[in-house]
PDB file of N, CA and C in Angstrom:
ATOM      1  N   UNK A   1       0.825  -1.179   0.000  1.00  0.00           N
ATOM      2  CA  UNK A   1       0.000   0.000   0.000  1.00  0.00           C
ATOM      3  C   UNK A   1       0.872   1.246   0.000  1.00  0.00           C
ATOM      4  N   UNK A   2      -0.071   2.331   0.034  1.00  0.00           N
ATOM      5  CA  UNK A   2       0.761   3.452   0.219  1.00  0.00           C
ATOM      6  C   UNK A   2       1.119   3.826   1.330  1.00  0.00           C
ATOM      7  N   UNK A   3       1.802   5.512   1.292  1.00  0.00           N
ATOM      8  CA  UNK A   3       1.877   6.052   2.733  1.00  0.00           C
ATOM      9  C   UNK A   3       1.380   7.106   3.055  1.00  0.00           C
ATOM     10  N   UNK A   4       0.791   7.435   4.558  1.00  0.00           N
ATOM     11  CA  UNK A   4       0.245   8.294   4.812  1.00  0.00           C
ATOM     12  C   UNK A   4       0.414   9.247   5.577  1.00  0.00           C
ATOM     13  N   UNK A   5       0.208  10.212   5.731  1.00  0.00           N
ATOM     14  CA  UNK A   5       0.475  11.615   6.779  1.00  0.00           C
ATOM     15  C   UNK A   5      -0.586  12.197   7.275  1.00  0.00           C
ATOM     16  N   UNK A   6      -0.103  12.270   8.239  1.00  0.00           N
ATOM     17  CA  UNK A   6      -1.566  11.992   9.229  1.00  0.00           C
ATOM     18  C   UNK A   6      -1.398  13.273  10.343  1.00  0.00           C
ATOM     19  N   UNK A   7      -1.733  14.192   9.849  1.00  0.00           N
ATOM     20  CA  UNK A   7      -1.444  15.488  10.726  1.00  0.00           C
ATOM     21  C   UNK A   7      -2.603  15.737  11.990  1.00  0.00           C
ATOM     22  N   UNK A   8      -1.978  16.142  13.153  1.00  0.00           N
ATOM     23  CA  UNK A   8      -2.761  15.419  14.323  1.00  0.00           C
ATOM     24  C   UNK A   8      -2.824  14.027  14.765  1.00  0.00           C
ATOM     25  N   UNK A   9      -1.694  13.348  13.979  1.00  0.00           N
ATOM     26  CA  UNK A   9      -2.041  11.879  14.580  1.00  0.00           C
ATOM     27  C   UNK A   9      -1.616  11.304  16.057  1.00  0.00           C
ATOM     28  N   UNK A  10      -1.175  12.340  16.702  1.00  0.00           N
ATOM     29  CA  UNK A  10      -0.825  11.863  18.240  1.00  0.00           C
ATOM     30  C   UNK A  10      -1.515  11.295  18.889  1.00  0.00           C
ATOM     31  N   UNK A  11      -3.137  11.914  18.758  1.00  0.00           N
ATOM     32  CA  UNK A  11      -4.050  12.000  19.877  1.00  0.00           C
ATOM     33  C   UNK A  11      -5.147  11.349  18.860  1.00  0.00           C
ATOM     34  N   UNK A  12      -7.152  11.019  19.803  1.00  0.00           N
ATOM     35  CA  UNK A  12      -7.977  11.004  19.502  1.00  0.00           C
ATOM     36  C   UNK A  12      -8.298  10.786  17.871  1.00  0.00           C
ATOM     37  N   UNK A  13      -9.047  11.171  16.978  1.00  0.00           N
ATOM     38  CA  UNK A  13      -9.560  11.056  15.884  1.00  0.00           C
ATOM     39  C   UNK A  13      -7.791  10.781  15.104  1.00  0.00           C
ATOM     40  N   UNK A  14      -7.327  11.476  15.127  1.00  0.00           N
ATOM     41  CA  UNK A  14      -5.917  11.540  14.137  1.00  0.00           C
ATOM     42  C   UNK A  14      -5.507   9.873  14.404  1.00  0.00           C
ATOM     43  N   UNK A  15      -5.049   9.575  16.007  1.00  0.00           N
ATOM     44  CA  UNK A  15      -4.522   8.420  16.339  1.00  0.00           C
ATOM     45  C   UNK A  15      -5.410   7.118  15.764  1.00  0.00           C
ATOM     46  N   UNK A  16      -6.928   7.179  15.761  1.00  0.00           N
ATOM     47  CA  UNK A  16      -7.917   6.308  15.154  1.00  0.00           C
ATOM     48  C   UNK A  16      -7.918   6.037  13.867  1.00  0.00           C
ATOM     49  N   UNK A  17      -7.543   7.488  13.048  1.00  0.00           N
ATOM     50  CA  UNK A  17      -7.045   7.229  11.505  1.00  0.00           C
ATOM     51  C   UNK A  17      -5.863   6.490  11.179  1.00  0.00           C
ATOM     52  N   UNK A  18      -4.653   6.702  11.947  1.00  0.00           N
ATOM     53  CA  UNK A  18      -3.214   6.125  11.877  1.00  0.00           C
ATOM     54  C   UNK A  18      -3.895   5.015  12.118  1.00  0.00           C
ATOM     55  N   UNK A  19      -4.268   4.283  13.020  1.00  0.00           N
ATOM     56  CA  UNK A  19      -4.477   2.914  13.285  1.00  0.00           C
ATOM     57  C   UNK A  19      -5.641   1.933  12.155  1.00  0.00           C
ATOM     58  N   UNK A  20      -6.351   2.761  11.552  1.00  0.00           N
ATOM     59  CA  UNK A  20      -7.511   2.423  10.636  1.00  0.00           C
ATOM     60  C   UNK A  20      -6.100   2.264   9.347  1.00  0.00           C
ATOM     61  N   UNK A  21      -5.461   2.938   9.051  1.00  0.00           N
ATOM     62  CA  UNK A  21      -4.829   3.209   7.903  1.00  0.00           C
ATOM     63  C   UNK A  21      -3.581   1.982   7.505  1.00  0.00           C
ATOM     64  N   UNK A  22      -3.274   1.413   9.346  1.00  0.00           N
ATOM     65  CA  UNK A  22      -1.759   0.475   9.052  1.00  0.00           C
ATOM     66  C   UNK A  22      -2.697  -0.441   9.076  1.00  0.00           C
ATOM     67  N   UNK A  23      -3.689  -0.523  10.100  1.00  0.00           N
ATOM     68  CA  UNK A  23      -4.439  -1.804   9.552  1.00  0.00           C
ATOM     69  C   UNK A  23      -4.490  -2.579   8.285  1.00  0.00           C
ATOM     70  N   UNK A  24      -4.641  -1.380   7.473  1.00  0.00           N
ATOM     71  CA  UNK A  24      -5.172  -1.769   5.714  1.00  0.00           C
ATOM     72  C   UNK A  24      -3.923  -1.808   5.000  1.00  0.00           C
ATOM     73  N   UNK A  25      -2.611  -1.477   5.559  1.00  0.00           N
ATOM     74  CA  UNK A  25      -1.236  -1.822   5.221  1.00  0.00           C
ATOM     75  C   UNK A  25      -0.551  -0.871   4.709  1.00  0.00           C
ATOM     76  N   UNK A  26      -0.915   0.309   5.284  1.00  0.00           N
ATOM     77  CA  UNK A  26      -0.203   1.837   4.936  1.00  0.00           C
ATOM     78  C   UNK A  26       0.417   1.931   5.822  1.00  0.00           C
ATOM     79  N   UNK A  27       1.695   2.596   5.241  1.00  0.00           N
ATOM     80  CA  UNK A  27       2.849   3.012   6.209  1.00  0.00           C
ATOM     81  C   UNK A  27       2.378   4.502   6.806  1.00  0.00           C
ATOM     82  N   UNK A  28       2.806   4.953   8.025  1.00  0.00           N
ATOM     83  CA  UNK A  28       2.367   5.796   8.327  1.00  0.00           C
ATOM     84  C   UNK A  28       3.443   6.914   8.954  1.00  0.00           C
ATOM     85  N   UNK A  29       2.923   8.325   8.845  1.00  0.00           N
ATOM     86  CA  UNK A  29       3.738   9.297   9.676  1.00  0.00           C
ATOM     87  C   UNK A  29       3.162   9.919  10.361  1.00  0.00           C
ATOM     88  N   UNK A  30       3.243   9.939  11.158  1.00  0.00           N
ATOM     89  CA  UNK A  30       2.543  10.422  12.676  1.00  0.00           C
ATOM     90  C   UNK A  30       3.037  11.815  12.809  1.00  0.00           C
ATOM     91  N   UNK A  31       2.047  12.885  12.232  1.00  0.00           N
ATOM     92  CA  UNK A  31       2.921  14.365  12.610  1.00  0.00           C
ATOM     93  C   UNK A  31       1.791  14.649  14.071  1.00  0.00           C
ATOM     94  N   UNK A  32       2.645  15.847  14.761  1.00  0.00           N
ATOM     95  CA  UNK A  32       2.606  16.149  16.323  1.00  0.00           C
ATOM     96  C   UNK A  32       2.747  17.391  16.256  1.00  0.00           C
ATOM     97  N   UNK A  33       2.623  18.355  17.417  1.00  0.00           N
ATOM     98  CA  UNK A  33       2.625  19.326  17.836  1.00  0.00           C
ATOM     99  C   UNK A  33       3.195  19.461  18.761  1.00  0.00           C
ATOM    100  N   UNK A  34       2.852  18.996  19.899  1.00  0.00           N
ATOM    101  CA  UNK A  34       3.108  19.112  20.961  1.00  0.00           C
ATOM    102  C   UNK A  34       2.811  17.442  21.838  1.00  0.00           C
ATOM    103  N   UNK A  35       2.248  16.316  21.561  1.00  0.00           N
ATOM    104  CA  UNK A  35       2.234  15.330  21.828  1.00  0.00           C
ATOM    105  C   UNK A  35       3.205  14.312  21.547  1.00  0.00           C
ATOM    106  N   UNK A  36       4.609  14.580  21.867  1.00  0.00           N
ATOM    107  CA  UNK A  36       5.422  13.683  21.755  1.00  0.00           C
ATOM    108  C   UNK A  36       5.148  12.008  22.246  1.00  0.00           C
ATOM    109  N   UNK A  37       4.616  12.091  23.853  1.00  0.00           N
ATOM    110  CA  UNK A  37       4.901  10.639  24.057  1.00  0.00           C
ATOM    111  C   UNK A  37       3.780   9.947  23.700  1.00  0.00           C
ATOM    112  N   UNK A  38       2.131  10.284  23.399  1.00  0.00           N
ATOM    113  CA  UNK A  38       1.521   9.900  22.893  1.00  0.00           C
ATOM    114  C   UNK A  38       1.880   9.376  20.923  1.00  0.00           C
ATOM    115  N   UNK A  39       2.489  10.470  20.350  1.00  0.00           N
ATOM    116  CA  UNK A  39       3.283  10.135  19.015  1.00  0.00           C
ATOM    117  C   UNK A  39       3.780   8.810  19.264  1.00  0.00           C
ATOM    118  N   UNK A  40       4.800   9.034  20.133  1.00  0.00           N
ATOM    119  CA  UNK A  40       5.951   7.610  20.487  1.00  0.00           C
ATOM    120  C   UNK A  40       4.988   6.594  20.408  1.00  0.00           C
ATOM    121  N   UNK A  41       4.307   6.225  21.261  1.00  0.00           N
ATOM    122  CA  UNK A  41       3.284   5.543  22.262  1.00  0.00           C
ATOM    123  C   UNK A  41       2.323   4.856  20.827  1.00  0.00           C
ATOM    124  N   UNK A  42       1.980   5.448  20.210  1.00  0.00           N
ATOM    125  CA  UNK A  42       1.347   5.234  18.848  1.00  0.00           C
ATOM    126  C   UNK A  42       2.200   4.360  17.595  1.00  0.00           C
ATOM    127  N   UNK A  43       3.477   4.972  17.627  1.00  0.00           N
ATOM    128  CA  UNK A  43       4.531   4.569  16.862  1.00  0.00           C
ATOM    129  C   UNK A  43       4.929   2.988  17.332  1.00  0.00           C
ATOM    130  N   UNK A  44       4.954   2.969  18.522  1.00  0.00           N
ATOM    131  CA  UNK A  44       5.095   1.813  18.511  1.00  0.00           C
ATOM    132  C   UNK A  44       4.422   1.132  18.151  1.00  0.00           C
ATOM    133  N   UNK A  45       2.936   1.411  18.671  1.00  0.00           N
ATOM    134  CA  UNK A  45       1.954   0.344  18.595  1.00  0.00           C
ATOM    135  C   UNK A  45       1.403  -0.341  16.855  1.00  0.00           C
ATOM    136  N   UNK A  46       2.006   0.897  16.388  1.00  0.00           N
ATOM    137  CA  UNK A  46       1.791   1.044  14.667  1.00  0.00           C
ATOM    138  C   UNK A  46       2.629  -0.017  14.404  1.00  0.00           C
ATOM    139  N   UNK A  47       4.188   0.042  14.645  1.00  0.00           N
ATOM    140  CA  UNK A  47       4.938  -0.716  13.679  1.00  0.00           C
ATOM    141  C   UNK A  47       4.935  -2.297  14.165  1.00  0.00           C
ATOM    142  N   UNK A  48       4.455  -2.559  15.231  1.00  0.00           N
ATOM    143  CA  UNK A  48       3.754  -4.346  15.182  1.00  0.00           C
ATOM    144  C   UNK A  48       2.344  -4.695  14.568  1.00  0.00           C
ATOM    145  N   UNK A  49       1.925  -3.510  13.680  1.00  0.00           N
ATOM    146  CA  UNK A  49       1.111  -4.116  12.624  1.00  0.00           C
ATOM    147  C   UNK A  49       1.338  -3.692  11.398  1.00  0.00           C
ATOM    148  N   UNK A  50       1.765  -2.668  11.429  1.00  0.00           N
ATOM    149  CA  UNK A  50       2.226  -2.133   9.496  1.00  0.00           C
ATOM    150  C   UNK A  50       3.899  -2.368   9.410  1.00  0.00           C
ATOM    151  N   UNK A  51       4.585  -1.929  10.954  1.00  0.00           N
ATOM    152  CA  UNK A  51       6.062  -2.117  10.604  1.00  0.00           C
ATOM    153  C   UNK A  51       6.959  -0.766  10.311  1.00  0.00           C
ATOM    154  N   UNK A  52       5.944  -0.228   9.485  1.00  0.00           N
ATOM    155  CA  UNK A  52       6.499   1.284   9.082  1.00  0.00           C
ATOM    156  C   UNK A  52       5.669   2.572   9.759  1.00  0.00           C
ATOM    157  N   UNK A  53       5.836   2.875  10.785  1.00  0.00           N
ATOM    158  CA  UNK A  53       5.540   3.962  11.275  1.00  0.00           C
ATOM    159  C   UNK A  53       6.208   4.939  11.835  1.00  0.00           C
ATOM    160  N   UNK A  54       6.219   6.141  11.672  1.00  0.00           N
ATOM    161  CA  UNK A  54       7.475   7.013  12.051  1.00  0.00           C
ATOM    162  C   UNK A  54       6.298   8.118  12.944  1.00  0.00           C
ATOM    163  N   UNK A  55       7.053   9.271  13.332  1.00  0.00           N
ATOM    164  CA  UNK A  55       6.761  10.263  14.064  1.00  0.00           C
ATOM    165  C   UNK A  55       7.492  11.205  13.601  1.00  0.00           C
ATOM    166  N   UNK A  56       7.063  12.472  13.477  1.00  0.00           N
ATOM    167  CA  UNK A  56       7.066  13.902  13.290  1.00  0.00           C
ATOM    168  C   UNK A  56       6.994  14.636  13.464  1.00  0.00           C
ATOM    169  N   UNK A  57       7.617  16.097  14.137  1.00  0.00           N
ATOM    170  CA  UNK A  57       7.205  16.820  14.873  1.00  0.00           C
ATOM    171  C   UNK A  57       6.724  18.464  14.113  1.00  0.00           C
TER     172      UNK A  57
END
């Protein structure tokens, strides 16, 4: 699949899209603001199902 950027994906609705998105086998980038350890926290949880998930600030 492709990849995606996912602005707001730290938190709530953003984090639900990142996770809807590796599900379906998109790599993902997790951009942030100010939610670093939630980013992290996400990132991980991303790359034991897509593998490719990064974070962004």
């Amino acid at each position: 699949m492709g990849v995606a950027l996912v602005t707001g994906g730290a938190k709530r609705i953003g984090a639900e899209i990142c996770r809807a998105l590796a599900s379906n086998g998109h790599s993902i980038i997790i951009h942030y603001r100010n939610s670093v350890e939630e980013a992290t926290e996400l990132s991980e949880e991303l790359n034991k199902v897509s593998k490719s998930a990064i974070i962004r600030a």
